[in-house]
PDB file of N, CA and C in Angstrom:
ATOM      1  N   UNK A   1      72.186 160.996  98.777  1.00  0.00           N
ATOM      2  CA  UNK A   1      70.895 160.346  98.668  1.00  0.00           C
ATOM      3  C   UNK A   1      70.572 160.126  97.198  1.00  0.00           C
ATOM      4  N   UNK A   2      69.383 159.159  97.101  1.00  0.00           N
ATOM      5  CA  UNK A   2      68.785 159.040  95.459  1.00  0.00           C
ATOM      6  C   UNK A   2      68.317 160.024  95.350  1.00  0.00           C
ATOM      7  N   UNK A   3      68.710 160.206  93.844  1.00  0.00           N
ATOM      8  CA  UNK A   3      67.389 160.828  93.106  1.00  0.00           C
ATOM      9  C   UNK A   3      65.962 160.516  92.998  1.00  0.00           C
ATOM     10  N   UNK A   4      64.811 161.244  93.151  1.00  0.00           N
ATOM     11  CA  UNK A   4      63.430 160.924  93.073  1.00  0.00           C
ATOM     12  C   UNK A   4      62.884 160.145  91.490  1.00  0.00           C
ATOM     13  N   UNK A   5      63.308 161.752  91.139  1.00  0.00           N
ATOM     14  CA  UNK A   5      62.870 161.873  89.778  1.00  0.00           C
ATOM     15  C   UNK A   5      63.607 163.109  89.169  1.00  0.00           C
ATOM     16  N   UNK A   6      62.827 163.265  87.752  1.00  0.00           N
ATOM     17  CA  UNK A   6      64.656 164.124  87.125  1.00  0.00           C
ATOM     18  C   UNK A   6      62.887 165.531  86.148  1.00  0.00           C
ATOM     19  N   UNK A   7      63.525 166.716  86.317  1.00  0.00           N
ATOM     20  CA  UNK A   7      62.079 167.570  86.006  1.00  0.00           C
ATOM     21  C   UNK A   7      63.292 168.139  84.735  1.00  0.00           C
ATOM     22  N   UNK A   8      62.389 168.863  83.794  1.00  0.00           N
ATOM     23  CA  UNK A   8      62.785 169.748  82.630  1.00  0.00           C
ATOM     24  C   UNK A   8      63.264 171.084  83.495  1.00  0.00           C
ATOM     25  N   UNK A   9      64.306 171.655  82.412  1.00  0.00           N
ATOM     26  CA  UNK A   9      64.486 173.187  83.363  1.00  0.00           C
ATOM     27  C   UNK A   9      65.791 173.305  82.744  1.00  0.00           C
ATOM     28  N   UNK A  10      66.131 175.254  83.075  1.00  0.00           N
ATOM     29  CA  UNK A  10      67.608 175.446  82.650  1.00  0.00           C
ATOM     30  C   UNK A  10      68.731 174.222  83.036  1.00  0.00           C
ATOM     31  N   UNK A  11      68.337 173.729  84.588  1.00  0.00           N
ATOM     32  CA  UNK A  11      69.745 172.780  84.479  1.00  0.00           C
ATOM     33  C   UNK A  11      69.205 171.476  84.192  1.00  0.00           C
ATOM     34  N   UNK A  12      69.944 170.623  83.306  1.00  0.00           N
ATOM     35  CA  UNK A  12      69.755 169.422  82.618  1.00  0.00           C
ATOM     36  C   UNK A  12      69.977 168.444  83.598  1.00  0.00           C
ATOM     37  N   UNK A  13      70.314 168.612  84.878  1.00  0.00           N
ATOM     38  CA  UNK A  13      70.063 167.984  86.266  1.00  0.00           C
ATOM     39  C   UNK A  13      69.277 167.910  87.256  1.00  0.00           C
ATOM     40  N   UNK A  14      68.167 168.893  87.235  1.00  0.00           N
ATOM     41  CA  UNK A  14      67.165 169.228  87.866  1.00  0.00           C
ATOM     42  C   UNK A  14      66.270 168.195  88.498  1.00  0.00           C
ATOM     43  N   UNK A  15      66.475 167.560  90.093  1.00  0.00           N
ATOM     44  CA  UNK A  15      65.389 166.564  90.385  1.00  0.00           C
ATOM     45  C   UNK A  15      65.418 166.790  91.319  1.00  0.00           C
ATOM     46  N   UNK A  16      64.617 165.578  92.268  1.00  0.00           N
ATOM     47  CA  UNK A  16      64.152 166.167  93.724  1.00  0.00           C
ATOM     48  C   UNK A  16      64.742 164.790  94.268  1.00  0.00           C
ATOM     49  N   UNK A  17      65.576 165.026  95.341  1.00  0.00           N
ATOM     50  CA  UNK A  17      65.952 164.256  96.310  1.00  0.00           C
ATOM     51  C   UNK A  17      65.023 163.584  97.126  1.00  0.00           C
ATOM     52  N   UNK A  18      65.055 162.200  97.342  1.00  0.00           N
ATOM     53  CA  UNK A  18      64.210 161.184  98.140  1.00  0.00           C
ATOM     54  C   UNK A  18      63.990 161.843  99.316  1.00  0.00           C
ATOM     55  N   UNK A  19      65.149 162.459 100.318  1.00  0.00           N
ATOM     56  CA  UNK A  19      64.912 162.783 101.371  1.00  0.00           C
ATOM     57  C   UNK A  19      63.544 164.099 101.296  1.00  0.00           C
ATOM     58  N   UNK A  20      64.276 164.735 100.254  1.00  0.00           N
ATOM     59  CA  UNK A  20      62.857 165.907 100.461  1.00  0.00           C
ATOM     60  C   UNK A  20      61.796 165.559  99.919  1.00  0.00           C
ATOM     61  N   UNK A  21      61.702 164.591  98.799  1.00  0.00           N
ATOM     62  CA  UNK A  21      60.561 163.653  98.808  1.00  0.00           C
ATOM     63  C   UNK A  21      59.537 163.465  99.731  1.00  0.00           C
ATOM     64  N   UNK A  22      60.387 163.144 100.819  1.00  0.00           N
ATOM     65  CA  UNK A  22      59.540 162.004 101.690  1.00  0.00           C
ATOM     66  C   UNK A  22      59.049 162.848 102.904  1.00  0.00           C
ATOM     67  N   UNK A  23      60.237 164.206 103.524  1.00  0.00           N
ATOM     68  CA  UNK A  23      59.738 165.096 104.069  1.00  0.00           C
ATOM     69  C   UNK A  23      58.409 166.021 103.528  1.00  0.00           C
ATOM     70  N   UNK A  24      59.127 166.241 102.212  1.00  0.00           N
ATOM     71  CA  UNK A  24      57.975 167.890 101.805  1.00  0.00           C
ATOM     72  C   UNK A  24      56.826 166.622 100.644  1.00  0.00           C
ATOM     73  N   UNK A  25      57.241 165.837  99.951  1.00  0.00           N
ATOM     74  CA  UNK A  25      55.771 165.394  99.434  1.00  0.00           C
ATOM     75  C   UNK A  25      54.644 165.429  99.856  1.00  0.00           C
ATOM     76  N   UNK A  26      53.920 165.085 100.862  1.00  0.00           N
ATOM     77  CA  UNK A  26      52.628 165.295 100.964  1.00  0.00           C
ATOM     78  C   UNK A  26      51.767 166.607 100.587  1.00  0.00           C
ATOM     79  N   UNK A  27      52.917 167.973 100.510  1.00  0.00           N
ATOM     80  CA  UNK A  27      52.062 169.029 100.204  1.00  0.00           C
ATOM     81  C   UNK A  27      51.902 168.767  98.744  1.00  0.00           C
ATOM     82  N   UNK A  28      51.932 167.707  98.175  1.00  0.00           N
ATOM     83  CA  UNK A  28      51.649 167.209  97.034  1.00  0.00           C
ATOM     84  C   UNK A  28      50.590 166.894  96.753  1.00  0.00           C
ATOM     85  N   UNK A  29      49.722 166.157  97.776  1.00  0.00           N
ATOM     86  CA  UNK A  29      48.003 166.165  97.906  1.00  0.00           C
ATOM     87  C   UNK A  29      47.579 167.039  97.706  1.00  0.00           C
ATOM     88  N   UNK A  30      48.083 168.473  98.177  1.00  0.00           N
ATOM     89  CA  UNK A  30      47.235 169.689  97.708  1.00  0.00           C
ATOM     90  C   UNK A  30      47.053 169.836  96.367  1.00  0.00           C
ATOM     91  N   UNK A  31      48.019 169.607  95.137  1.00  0.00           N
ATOM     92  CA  UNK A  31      47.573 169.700  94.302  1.00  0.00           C
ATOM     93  C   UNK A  31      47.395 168.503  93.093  1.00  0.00           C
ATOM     94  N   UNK A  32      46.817 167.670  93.998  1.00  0.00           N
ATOM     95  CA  UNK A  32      46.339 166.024  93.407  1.00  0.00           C
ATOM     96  C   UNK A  32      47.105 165.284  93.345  1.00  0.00           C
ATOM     97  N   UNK A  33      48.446 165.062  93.836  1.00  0.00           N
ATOM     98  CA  UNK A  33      49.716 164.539  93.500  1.00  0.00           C
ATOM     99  C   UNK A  33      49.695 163.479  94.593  1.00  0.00           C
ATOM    100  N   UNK A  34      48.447 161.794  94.638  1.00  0.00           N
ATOM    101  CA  UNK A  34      48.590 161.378  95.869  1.00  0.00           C
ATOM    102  C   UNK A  34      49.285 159.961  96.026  1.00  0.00           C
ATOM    103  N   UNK A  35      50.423 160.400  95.068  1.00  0.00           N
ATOM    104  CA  UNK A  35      51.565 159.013  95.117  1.00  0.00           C
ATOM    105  C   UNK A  35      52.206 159.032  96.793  1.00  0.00           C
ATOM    106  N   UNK A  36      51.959 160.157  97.509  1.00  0.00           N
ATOM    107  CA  UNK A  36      53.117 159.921  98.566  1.00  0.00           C
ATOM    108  C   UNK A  36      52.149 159.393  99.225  1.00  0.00           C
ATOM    109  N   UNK A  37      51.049 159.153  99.581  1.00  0.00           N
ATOM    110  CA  UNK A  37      49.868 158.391 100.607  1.00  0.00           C
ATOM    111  C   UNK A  37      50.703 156.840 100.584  1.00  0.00           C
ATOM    112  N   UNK A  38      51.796 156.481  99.480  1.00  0.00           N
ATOM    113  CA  UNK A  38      52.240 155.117  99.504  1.00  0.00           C
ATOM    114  C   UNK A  38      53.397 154.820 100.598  1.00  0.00           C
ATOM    115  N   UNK A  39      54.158 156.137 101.102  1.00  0.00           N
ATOM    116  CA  UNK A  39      54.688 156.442 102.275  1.00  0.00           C
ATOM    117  C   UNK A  39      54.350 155.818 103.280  1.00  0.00           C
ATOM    118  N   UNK A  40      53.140 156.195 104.001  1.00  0.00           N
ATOM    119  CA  UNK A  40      52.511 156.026 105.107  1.00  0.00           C
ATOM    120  C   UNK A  40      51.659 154.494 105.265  1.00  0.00           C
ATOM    121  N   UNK A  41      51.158 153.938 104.256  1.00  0.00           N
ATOM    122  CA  UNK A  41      50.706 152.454 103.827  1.00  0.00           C
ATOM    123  C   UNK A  41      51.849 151.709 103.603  1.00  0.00           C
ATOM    124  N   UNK A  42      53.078 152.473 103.323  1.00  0.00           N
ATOM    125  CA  UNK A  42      54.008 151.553 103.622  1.00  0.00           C
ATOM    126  C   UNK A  42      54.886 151.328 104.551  1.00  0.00           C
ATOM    127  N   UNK A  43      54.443 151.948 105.747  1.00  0.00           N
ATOM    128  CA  UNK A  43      55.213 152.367 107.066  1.00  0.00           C
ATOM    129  C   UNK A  43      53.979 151.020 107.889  1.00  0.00           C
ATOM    130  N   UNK A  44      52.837 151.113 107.712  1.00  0.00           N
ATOM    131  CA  UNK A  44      51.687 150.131 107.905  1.00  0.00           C
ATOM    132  C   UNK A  44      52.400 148.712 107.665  1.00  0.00           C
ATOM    133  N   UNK A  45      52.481 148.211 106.939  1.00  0.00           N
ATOM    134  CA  UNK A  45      52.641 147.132 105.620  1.00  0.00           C
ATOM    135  C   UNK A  45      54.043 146.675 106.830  1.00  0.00           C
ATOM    136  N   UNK A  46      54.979 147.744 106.921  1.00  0.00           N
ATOM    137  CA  UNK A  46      55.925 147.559 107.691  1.00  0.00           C
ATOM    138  C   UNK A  46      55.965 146.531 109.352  1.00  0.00           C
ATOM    139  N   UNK A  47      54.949 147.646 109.935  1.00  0.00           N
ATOM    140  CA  UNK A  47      54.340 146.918 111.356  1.00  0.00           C
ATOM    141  C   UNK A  47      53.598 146.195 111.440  1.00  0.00           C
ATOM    142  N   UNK A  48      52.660 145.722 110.708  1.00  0.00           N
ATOM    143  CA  UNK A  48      51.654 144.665 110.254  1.00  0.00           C
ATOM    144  C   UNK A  48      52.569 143.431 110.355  1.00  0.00           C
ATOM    145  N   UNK A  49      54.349 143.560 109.280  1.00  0.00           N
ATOM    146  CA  UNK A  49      55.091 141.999 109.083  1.00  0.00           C
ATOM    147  C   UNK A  49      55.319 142.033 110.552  1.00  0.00           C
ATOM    148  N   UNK A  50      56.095 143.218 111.297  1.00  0.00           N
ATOM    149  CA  UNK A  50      56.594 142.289 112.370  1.00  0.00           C
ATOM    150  C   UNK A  50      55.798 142.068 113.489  1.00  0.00           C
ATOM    151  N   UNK A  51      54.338 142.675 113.309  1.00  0.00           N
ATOM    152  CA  UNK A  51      53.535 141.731 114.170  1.00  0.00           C
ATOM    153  C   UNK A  51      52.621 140.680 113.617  1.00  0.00           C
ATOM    154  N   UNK A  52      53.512 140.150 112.974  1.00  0.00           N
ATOM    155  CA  UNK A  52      52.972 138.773 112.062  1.00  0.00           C
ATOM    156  C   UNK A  52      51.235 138.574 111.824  1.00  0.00           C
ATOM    157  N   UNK A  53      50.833 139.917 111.080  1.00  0.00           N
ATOM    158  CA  UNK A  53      49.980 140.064 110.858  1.00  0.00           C
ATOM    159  C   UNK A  53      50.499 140.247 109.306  1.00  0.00           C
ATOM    160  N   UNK A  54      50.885 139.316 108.258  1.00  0.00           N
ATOM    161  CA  UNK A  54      51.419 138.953 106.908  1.00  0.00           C
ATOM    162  C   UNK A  54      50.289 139.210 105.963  1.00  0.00           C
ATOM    163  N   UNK A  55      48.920 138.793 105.627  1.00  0.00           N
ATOM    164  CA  UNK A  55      47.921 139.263 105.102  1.00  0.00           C
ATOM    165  C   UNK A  55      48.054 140.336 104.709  1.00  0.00           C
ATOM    166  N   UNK A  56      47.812 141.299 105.871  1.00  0.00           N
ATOM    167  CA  UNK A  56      47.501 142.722 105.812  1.00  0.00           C
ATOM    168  C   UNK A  56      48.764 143.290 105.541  1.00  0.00           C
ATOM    169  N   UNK A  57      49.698 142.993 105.928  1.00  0.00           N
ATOM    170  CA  UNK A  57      51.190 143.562 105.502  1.00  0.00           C
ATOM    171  C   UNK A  57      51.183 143.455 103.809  1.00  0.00           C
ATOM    172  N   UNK A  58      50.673 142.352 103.159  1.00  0.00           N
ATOM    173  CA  UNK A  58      50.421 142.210 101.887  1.00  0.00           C
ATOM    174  C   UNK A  58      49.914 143.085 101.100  1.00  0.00           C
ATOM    175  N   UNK A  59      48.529 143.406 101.522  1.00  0.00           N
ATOM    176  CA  UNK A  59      47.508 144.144 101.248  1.00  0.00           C
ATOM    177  C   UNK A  59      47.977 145.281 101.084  1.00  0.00           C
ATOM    178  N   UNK A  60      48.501 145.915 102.447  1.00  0.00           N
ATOM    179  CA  UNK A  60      49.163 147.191 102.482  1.00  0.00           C
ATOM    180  C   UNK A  60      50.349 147.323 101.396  1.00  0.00           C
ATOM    181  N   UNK A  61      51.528 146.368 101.589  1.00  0.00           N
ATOM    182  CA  UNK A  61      52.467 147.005 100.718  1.00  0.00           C
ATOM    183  C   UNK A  61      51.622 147.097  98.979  1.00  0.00           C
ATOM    184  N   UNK A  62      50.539 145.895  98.681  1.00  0.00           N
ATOM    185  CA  UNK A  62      50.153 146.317  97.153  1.00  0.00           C
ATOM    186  C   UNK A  62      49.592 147.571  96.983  1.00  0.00           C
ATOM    187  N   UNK A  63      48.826 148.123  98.206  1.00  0.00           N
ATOM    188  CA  UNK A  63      48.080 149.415  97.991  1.00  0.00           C
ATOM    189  C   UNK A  63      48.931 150.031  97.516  1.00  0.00           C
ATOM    190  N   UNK A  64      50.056 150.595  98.600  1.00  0.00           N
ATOM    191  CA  UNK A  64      51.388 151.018  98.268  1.00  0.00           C
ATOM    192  C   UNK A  64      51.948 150.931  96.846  1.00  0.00           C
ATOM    193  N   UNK A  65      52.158 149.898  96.259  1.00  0.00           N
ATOM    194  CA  UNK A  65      52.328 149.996  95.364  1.00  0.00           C
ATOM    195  C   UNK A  65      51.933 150.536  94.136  1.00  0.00           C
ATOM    196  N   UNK A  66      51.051 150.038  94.089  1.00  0.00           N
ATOM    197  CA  UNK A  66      49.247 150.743  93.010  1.00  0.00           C
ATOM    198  C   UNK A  66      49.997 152.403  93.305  1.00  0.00           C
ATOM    199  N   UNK A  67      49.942 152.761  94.489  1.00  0.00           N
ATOM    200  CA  UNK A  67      50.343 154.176  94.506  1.00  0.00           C
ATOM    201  C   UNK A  67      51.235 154.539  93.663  1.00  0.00           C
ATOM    202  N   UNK A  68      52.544 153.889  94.173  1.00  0.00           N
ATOM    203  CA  UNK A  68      53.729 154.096  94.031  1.00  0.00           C
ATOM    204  C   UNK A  68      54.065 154.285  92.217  1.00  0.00           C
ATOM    205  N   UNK A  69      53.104 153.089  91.918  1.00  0.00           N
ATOM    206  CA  UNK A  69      52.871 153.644  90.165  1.00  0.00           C
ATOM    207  C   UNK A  69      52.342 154.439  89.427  1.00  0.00           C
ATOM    208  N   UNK A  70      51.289 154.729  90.073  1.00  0.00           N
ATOM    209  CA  UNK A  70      50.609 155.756  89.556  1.00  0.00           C
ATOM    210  C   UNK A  70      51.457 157.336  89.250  1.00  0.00           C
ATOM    211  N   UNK A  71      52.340 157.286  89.873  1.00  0.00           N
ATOM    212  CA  UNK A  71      53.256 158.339  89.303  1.00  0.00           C
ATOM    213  C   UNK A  71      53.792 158.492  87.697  1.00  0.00           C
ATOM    214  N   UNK A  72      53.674 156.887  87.627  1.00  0.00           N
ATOM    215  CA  UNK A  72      54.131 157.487  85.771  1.00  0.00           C
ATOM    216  C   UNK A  72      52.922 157.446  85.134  1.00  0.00           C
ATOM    217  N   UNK A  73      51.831 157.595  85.632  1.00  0.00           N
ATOM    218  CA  UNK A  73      51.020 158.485  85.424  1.00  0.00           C
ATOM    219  C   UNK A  73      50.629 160.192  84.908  1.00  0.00           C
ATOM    220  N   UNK A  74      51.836 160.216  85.592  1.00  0.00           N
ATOM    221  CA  UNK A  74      51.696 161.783  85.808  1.00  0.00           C
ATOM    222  C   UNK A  74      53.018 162.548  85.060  1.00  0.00           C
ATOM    223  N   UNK A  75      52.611 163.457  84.260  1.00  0.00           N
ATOM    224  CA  UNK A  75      53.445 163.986  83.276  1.00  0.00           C
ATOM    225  C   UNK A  75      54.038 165.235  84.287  1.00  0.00           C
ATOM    226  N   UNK A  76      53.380 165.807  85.168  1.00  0.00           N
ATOM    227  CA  UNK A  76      53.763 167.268  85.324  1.00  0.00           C
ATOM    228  C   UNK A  76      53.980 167.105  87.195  1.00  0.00           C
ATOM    229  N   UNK A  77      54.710 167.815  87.677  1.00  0.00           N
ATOM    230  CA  UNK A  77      54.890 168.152  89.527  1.00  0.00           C
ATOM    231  C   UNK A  77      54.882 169.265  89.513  1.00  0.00           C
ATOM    232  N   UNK A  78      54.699 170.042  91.065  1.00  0.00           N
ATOM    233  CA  UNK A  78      54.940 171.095  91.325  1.00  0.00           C
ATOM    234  C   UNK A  78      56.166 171.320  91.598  1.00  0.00           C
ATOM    235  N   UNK A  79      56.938 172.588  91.004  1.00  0.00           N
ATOM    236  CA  UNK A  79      58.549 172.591  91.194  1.00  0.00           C
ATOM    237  C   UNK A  79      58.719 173.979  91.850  1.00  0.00           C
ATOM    238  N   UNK A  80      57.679 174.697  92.492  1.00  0.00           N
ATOM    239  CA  UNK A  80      58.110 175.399  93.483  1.00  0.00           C
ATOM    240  C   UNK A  80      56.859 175.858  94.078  1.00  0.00           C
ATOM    241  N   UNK A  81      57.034 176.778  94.926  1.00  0.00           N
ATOM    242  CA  UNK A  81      55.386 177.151  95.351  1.00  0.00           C
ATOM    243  C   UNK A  81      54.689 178.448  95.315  1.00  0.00           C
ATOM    244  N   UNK A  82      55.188 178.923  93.621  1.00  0.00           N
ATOM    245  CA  UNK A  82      54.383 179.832  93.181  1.00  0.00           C
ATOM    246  C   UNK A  82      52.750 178.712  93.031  1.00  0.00           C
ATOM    247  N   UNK A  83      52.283 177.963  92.221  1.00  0.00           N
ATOM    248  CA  UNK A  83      53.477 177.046  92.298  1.00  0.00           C
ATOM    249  C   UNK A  83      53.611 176.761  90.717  1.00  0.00           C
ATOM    250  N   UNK A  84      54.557 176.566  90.494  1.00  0.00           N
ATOM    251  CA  UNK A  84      55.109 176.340  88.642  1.00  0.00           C
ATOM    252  C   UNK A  84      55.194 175.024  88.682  1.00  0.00           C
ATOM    253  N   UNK A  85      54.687 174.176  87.557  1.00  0.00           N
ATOM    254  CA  UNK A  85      54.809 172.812  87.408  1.00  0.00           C
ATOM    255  C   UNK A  85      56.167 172.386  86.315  1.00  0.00           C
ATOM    256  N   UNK A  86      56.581 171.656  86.636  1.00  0.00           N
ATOM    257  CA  UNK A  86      57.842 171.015  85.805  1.00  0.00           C
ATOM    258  C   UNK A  86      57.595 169.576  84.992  1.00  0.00           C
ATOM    259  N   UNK A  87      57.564 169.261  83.557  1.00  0.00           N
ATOM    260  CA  UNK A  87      57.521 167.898  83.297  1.00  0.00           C
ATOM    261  C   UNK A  87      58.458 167.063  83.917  1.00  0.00           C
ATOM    262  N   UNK A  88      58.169 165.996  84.005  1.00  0.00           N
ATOM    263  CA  UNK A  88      58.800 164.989  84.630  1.00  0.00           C
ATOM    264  C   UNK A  88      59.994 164.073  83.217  1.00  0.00           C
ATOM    265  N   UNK A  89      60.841 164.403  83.595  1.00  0.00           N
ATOM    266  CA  UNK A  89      62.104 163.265  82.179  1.00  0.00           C
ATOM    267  C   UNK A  89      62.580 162.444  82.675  1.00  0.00           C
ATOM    268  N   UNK A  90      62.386 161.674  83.860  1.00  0.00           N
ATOM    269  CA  UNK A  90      63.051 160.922  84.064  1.00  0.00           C
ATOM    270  C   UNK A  90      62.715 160.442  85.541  1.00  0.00           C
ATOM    271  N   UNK A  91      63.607 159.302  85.791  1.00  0.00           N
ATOM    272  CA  UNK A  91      63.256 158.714  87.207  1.00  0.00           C
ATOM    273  C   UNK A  91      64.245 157.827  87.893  1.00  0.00           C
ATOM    274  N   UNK A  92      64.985 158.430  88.815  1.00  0.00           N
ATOM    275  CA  UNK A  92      66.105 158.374  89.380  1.00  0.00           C
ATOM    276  C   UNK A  92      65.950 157.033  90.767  1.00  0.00           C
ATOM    277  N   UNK A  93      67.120 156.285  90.985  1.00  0.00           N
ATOM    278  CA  UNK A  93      67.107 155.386  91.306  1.00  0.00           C
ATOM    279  C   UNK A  93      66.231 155.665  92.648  1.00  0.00           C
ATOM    280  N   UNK A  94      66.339 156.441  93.617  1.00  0.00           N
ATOM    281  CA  UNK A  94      65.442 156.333  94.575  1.00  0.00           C
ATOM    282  C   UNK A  94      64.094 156.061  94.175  1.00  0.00           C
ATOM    283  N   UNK A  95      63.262 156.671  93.135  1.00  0.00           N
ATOM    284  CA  UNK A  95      61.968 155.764  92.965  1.00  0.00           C
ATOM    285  C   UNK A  95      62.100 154.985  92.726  1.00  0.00           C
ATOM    286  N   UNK A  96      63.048 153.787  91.750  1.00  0.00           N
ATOM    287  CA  UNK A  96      63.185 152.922  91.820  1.00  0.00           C
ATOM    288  C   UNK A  96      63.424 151.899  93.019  1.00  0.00           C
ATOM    289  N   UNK A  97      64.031 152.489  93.981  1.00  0.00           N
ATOM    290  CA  UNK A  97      64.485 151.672  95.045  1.00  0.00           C
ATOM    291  C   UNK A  97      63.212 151.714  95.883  1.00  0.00           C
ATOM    292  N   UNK A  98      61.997 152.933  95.822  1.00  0.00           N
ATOM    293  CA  UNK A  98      60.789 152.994  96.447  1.00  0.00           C
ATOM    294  C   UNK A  98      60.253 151.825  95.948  1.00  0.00           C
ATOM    295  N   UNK A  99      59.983 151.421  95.076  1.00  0.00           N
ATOM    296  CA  UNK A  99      59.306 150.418  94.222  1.00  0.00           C
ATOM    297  C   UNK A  99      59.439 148.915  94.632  1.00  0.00           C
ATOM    298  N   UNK A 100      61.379 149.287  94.570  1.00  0.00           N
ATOM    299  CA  UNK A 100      61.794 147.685  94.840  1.00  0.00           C
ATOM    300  C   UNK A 100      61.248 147.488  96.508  1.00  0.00           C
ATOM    301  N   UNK A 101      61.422 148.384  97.527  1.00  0.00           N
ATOM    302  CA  UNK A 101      60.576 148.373  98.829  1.00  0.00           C
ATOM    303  C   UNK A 101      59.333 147.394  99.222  1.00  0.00           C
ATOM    304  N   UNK A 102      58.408 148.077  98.384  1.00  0.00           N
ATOM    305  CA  UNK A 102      57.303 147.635  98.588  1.00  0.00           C
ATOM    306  C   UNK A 102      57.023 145.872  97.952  1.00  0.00           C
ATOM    307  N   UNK A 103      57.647 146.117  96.876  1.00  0.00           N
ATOM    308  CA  UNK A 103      58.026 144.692  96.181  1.00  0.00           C
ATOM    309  C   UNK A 103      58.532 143.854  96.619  1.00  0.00           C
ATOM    310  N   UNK A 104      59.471 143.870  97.618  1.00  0.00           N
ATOM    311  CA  UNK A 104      60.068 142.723  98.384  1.00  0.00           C
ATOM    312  C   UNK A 104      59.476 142.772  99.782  1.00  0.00           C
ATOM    313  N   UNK A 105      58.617 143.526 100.069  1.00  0.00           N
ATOM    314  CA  UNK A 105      57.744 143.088 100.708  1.00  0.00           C
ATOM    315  C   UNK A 105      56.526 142.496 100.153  1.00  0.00           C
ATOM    316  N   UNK A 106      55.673 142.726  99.406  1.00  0.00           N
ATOM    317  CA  UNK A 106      54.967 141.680  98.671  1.00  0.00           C
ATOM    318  C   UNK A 106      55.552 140.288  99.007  1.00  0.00           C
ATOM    319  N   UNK A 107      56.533 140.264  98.176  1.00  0.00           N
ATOM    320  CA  UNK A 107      57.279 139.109  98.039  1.00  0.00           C
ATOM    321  C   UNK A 107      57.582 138.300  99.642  1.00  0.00           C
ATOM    322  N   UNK A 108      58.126 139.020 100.081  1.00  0.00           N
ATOM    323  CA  UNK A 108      58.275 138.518 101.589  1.00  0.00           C
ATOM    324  C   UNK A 108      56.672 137.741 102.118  1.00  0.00           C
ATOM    325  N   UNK A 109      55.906 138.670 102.402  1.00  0.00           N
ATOM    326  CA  UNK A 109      54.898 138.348 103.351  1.00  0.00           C
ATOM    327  C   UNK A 109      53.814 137.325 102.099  1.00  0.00           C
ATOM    328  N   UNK A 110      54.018 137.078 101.041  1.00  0.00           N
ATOM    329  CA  UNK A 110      53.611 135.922 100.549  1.00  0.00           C
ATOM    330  C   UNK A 110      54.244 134.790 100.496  1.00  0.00           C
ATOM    331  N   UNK A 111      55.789 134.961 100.422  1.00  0.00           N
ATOM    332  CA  UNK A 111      56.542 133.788 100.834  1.00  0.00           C
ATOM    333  C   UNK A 111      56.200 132.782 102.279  1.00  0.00           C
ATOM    334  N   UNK A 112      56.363 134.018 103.036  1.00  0.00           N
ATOM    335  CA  UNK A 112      55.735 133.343 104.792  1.00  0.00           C
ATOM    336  C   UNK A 112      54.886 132.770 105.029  1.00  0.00           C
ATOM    337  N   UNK A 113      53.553 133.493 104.027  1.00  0.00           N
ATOM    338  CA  UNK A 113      52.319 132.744 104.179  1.00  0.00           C
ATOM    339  C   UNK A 113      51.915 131.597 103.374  1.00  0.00           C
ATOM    340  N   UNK A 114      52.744 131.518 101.961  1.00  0.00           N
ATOM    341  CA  UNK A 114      52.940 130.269 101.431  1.00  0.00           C
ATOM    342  C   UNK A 114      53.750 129.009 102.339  1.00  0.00           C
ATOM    343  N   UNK A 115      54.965 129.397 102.779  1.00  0.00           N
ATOM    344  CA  UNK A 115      55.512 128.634 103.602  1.00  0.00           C
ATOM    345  C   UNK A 115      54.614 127.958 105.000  1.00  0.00           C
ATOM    346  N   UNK A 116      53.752 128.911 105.759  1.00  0.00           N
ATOM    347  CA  UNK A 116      53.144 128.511 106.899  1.00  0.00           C
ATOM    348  C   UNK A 116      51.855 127.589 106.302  1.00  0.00           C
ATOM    349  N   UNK A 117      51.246 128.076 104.845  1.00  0.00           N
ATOM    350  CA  UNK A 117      50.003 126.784 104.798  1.00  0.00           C
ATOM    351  C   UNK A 117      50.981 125.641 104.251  1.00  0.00           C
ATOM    352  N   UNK A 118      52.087 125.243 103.457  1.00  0.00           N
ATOM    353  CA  UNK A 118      52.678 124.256 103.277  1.00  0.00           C
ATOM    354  C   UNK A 118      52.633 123.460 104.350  1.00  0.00           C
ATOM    355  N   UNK A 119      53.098 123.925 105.388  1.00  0.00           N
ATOM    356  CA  UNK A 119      53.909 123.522 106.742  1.00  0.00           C
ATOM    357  C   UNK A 119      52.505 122.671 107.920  1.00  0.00           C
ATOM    358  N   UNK A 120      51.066 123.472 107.337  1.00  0.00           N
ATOM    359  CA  UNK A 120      50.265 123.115 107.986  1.00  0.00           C
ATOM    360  C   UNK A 120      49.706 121.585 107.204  1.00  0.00           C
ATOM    361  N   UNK A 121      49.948 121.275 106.185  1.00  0.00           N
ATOM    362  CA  UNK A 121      49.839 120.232 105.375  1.00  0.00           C
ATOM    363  C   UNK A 121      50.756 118.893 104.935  1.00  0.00           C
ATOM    364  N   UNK A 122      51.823 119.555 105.476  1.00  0.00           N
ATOM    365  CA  UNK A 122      52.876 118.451 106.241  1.00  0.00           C
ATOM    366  C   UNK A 122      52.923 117.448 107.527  1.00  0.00           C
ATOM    367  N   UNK A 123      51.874 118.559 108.232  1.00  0.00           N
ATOM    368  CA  UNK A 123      51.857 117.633 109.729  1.00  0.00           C
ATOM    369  C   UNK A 123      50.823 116.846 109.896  1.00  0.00           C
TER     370      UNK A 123
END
């Protein structure tokens, strides 16, 4: 799997895997950390396109997004659950690939809806 993101620490490899990301993040809200809420708005954003409800699929994936950035926001995570916080050095292709997600959906469900008012101005 990707890397999330890459934390300071004895090993100069130290990051958190997407998968446990996406499982264990939310106990991340507990301590203000509410980038993963872009998870679930983007699971929305998801079912919204294929019930060609494109607007709101829009809407949703930008919320999502806005989220999804707000992480480099944030200098510090929780890196265990005393809980000890770890700076953040880095950012491994799975957030990146989170990013590109939501982004080509943007992209998508404005394409469609550009395409469908064209199409209504043709006929």
């Amino acid at each position: 799997m990707n890397d999330g993101y890459y934390i300071d620490g004895p090993n100069p490899l130290a990051w958190s895997q997407a998968w446990g990301l996406l499982v264990f993040g939310w106990l991340g809200i507990t301590t203000g950390t509410y980038t993963w809420l872009a998870n679930p708005i983007l699971f929305y954003a998801w079912i919204s396109m294929f019930q060609s409800r494109y607007r709101s699929s829009a809407l949703a994936a930008i919320i999502a997004l806005l989220l999804m950035i707000s992480f480099f926001f944030q200098s510090t995570v929780v890196s265990s659950e005393a809980p000890t916080y770890s700076k953040i050095v880095g950012y491994g292709a799975g957030y990146w690939l989170w990013i590109g997600s939501a982004v080509i959906q943007i992209v998508g469900c404005v394409t469609i809806l550009v395409f469908r008012n064209l199409q209504k101005y043709d006929q």
